[in-house]
PDB file of N, CA and C in Angstrom:
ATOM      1  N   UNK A   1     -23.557  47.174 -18.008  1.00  0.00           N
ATOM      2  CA  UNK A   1     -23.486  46.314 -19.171  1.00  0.00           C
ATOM      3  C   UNK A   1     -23.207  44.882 -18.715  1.00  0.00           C
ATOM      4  N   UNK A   2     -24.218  44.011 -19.620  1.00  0.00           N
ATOM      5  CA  UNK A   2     -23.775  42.264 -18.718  1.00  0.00           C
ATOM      6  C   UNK A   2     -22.024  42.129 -19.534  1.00  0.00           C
ATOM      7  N   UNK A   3     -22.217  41.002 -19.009  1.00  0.00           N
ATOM      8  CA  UNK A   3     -20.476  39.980 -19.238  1.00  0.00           C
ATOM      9  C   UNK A   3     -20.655  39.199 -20.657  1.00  0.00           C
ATOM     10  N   UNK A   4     -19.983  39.608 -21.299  1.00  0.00           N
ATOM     11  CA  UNK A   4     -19.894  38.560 -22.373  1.00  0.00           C
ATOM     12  C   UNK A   4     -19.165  37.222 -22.342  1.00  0.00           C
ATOM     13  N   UNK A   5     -20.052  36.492 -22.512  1.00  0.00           N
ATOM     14  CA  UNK A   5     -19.592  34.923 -22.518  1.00  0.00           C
ATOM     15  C   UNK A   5     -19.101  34.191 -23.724  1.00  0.00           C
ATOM     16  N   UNK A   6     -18.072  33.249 -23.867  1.00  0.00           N
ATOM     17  CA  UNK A   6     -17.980  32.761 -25.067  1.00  0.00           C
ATOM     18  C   UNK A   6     -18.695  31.178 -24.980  1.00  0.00           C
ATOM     19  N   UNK A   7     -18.261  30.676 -26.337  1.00  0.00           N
ATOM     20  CA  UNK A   7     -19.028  29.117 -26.353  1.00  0.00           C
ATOM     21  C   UNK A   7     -17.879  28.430 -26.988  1.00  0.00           C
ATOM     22  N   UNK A   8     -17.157  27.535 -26.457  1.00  0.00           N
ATOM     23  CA  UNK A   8     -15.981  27.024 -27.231  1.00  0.00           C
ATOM     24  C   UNK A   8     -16.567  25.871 -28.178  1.00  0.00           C
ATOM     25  N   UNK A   9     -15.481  26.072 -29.320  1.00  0.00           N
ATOM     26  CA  UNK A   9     -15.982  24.714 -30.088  1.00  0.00           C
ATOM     27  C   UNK A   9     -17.478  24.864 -31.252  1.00  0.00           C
ATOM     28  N   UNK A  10     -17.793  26.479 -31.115  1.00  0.00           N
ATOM     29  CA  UNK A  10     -19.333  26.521 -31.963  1.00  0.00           C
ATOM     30  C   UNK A  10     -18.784  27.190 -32.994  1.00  0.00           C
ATOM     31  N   UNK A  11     -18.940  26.732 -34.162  1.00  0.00           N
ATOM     32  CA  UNK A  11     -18.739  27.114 -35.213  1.00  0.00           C
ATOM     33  C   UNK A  11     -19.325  28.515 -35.905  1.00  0.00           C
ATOM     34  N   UNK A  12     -18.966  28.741 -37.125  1.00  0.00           N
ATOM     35  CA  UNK A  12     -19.396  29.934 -37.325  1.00  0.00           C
ATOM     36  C   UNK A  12     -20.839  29.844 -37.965  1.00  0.00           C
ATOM     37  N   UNK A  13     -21.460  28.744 -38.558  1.00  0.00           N
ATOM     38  CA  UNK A  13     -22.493  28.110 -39.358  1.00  0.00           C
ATOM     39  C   UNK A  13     -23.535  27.733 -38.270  1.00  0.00           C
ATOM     40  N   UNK A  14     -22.851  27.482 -37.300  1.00  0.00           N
ATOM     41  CA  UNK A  14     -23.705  26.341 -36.213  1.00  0.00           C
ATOM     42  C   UNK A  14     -24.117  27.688 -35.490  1.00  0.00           C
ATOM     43  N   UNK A  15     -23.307  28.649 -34.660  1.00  0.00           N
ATOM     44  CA  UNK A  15     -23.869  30.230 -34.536  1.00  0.00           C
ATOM     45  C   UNK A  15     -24.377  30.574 -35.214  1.00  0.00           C
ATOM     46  N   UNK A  16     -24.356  30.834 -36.695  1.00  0.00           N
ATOM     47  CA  UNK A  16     -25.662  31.780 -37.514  1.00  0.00           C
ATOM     48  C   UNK A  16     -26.635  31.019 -37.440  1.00  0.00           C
ATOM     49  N   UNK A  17     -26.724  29.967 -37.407  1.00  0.00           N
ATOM     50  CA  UNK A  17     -27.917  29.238 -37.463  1.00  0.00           C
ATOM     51  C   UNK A  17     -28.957  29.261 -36.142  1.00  0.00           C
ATOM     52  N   UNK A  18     -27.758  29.448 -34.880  1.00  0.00           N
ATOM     53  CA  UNK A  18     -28.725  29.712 -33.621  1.00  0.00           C
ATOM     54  C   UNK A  18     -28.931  30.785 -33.760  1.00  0.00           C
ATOM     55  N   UNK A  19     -28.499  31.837 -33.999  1.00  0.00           N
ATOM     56  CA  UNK A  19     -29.177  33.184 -33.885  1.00  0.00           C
ATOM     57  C   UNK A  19     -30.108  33.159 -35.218  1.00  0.00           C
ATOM     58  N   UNK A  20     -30.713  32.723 -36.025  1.00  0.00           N
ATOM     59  CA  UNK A  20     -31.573  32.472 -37.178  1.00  0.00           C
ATOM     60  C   UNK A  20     -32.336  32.201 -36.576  1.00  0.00           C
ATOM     61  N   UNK A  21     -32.404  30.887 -35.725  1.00  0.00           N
ATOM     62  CA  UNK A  21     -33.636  30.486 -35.029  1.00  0.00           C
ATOM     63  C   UNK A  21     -34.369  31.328 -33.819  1.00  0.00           C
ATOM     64  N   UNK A  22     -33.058  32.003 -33.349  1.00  0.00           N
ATOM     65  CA  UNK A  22     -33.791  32.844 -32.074  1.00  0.00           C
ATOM     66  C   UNK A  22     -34.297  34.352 -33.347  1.00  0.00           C
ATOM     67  N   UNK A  23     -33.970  34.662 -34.126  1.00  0.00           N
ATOM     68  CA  UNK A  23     -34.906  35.515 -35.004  1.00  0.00           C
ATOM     69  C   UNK A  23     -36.213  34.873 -35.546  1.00  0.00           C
ATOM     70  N   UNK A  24     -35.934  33.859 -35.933  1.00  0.00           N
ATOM     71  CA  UNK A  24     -36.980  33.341 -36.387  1.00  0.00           C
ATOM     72  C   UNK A  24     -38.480  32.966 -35.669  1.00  0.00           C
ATOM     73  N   UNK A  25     -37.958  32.514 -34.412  1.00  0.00           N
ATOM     74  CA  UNK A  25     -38.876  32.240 -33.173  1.00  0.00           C
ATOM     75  C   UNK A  25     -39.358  33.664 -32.744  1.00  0.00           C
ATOM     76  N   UNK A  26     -38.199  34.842 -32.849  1.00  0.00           N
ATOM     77  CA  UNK A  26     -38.638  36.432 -32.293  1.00  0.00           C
ATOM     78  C   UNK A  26     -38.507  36.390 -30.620  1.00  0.00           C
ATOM     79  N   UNK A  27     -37.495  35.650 -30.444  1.00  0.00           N
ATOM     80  CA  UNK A  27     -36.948  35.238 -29.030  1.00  0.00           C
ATOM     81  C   UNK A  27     -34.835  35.799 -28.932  1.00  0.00           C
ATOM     82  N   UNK A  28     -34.878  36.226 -27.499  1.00  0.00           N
ATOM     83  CA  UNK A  28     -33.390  36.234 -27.512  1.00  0.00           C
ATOM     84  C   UNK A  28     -32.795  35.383 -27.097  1.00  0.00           C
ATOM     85  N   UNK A  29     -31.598  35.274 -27.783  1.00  0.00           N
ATOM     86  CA  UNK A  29     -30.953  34.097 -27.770  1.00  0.00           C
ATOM     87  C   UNK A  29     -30.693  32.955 -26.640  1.00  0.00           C
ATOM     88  N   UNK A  30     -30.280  34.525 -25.458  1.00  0.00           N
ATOM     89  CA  UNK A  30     -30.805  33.671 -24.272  1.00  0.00           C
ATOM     90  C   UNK A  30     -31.635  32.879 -23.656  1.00  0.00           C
ATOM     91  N   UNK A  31     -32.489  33.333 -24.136  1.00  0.00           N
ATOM     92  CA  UNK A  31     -34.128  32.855 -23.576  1.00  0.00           C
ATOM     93  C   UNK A  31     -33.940  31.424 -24.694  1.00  0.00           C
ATOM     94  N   UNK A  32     -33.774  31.187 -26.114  1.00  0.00           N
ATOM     95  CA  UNK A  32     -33.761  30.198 -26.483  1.00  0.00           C
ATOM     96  C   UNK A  32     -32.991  29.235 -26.140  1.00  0.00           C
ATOM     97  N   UNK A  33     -31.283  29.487 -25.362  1.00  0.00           N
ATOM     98  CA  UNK A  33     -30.233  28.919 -24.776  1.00  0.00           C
ATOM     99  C   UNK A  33     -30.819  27.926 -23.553  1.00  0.00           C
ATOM    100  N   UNK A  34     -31.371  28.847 -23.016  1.00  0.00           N
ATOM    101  CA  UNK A  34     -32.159  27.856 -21.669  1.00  0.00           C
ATOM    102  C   UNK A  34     -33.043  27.245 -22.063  1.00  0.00           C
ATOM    103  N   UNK A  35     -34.104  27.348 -23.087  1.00  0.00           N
ATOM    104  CA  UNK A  35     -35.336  26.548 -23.696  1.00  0.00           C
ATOM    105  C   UNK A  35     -34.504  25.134 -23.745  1.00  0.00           C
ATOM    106  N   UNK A  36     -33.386  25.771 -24.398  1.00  0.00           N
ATOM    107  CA  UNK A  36     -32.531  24.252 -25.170  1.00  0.00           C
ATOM    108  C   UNK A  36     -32.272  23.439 -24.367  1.00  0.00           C
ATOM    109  N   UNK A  37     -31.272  23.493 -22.501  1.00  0.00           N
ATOM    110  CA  UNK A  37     -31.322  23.516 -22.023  1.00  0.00           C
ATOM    111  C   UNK A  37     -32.177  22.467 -21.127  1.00  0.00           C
ATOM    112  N   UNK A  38     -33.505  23.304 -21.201  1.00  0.00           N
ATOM    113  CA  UNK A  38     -34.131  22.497 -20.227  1.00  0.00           C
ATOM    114  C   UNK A  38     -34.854  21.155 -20.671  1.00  0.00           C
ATOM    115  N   UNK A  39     -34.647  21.291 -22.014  1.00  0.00           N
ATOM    116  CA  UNK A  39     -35.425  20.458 -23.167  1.00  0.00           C
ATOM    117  C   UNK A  39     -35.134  19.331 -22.978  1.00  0.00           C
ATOM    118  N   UNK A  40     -33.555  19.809 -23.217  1.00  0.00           N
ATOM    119  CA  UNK A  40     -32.521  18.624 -22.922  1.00  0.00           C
ATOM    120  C   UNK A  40     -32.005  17.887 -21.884  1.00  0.00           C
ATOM    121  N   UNK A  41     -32.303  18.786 -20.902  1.00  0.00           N
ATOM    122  CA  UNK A  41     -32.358  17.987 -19.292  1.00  0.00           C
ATOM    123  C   UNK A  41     -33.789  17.113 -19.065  1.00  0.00           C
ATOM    124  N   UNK A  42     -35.063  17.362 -19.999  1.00  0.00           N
ATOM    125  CA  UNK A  42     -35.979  16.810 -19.371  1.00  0.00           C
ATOM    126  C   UNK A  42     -36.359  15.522 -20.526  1.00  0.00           C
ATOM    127  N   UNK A  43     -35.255  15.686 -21.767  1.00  0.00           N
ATOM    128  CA  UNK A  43     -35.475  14.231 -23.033  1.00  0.00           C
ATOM    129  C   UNK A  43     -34.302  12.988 -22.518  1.00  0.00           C
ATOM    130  N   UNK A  44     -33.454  13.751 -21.598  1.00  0.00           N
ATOM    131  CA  UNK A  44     -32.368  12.463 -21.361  1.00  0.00           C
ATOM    132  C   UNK A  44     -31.909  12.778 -19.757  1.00  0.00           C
ATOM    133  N   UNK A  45     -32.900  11.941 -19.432  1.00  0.00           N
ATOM    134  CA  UNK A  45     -32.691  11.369 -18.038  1.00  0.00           C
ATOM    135  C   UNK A  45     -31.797  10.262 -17.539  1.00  0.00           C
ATOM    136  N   UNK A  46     -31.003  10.113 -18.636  1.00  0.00           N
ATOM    137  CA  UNK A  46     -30.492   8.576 -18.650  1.00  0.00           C
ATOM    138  C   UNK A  46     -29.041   8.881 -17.858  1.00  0.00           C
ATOM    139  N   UNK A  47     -28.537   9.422 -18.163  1.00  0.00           N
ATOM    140  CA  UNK A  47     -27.485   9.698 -16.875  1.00  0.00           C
ATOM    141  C   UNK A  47     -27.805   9.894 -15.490  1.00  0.00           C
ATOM    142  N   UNK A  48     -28.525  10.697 -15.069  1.00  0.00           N
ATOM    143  CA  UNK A  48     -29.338  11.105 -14.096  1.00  0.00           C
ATOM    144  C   UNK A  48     -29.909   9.539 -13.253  1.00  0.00           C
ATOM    145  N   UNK A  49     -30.342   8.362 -13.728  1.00  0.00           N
ATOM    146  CA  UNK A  49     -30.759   7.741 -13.643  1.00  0.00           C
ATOM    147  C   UNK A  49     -29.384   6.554 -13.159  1.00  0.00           C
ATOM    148  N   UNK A  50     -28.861   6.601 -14.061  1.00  0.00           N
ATOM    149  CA  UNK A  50     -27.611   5.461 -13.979  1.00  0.00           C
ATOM    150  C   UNK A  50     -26.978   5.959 -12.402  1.00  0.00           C
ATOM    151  N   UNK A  51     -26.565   7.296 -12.689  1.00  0.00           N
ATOM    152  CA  UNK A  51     -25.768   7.633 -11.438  1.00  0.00           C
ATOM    153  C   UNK A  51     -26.251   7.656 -10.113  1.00  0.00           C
ATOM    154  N   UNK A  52     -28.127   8.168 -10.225  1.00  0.00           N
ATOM    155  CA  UNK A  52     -28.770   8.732  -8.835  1.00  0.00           C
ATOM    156  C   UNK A  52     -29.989   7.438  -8.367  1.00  0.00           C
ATOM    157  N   UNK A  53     -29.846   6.509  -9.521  1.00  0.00           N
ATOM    158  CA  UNK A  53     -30.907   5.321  -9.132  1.00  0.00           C
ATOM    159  C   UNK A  53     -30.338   4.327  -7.876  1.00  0.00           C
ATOM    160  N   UNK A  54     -30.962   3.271  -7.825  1.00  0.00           N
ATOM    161  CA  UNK A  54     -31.191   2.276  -7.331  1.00  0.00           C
ATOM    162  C   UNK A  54     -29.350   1.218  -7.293  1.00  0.00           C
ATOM    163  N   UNK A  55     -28.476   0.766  -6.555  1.00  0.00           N
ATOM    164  CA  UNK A  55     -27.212   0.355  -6.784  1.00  0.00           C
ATOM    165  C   UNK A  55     -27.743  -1.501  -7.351  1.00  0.00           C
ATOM    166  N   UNK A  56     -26.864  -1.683  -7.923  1.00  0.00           N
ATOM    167  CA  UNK A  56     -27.246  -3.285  -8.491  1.00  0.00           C
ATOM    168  C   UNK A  56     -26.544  -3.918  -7.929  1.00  0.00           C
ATOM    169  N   UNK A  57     -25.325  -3.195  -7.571  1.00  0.00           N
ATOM    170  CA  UNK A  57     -24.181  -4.534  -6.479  1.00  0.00           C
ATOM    171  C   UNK A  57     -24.186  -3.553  -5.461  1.00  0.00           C
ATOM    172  N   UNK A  58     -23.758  -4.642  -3.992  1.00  0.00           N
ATOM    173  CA  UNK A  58     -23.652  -3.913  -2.931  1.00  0.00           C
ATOM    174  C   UNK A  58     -21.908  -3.257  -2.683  1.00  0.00           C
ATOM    175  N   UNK A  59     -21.467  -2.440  -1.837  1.00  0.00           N
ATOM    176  CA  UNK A  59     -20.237  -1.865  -1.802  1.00  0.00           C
ATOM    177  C   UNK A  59     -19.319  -3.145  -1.762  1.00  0.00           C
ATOM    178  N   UNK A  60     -19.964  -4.269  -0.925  1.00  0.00           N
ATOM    179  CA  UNK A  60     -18.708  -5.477  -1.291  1.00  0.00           C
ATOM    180  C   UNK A  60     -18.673  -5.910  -1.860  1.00  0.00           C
ATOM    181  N   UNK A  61     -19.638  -6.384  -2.622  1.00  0.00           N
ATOM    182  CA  UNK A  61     -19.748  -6.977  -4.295  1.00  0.00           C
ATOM    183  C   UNK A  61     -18.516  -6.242  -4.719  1.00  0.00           C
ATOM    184  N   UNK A  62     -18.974  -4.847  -4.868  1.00  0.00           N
ATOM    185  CA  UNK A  62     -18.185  -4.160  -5.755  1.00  0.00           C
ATOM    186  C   UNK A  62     -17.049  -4.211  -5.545  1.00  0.00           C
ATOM    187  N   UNK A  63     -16.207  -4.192  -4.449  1.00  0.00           N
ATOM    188  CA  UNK A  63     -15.164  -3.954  -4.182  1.00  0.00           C
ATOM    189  C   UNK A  63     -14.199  -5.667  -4.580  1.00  0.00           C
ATOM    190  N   UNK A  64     -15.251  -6.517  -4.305  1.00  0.00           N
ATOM    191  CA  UNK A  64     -14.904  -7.898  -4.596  1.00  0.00           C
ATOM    192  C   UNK A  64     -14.812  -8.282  -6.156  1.00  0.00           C
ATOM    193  N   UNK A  65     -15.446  -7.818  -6.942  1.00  0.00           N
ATOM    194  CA  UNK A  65     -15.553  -7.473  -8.368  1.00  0.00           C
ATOM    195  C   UNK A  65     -14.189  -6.915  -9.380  1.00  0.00           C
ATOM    196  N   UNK A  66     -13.916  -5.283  -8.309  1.00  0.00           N
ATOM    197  CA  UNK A  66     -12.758  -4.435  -8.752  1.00  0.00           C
ATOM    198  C   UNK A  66     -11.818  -5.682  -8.363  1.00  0.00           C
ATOM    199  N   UNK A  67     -11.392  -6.396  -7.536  1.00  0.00           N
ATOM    200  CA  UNK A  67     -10.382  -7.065  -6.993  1.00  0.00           C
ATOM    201  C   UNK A  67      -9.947  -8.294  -8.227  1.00  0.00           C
ATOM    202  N   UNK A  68     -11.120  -8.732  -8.588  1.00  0.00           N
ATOM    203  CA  UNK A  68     -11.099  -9.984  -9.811  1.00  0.00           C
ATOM    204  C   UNK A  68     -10.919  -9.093 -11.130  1.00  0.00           C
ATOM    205  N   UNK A  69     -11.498  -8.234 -11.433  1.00  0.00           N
ATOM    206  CA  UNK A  69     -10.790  -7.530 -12.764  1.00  0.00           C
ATOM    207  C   UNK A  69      -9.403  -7.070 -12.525  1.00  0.00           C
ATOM    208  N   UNK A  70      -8.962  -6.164 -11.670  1.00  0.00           N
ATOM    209  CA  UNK A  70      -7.546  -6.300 -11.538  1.00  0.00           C
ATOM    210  C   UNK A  70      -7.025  -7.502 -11.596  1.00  0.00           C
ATOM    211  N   UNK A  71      -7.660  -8.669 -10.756  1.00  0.00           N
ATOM    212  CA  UNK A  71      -6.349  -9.454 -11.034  1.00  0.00           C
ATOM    213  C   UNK A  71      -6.338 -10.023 -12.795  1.00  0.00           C
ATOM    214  N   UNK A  72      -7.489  -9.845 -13.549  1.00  0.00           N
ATOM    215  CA  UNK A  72      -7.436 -10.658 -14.649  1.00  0.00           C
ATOM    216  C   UNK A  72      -6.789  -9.496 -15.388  1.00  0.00           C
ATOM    217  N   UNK A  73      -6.790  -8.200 -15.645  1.00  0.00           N
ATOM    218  CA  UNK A  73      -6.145  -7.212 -16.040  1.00  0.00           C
ATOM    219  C   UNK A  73      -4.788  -7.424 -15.847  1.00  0.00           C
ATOM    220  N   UNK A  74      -4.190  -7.861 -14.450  1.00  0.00           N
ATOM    221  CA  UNK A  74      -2.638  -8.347 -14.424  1.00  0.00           C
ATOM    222  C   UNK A  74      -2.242  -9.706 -14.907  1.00  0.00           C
ATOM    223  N   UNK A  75      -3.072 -10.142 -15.200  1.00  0.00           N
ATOM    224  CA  UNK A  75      -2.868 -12.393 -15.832  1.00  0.00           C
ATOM    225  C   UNK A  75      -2.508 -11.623 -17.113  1.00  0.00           C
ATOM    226  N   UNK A  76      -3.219 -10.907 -17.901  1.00  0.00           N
ATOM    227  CA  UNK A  76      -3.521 -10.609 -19.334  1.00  0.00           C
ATOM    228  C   UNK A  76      -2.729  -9.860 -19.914  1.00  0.00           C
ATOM    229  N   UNK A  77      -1.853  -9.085 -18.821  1.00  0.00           N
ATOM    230  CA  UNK A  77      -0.990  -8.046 -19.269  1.00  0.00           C
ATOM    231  C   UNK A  77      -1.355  -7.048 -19.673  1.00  0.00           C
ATOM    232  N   UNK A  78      -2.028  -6.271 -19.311  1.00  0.00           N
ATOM    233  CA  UNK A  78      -3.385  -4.767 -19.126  1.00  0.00           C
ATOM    234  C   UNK A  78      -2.818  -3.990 -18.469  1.00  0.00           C
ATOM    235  N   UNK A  79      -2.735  -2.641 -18.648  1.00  0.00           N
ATOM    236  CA  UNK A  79      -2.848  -2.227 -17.446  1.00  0.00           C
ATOM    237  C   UNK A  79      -3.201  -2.147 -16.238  1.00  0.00           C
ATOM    238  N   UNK A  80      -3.126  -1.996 -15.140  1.00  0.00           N
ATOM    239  CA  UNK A  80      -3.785  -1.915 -14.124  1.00  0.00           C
ATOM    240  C   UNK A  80      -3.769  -0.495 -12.971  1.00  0.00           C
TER     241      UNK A  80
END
């Protein structure tokens, strides 16, 4: 017998409604879980992109950057 998994946070409306659609489609739920899934990995690339693209400042920029916001974070009374 597989493992039963839970889904935190899914409501009881928002569940009938996915299992409606995986009846409705005549698909198991699983199989629609990953559809969703991959749908959604292949409509928003935009993270993927920010994190794995091209850098806009170099490591010393950056580090020269972090150094001037801290200090204006400590002028301003910010945390730091």
């Amino acid at each position: 017998m597989s493992e039963v998994k839970t889904i935190k946070n899914v409501g009881d409306d928002t569940w009938a409604e996915f299992k409606g659609l995986a009846a409705q489609h005549k698909v198991k739920m699983g199989t629609l879980f990953k559809t969703l899934i991959q749908e959604y990995k292949r409509k928003s690339p935009f993270w993927e992109e920010i994190l794995e693209g091209e850098k806009i400042l170099s490591e010393k920029e950056a580090r020269e950057l972090e150094k001037v916001v801290h200090a204006v974070r400590q002028d301003c009374g910010f945390r730091t």
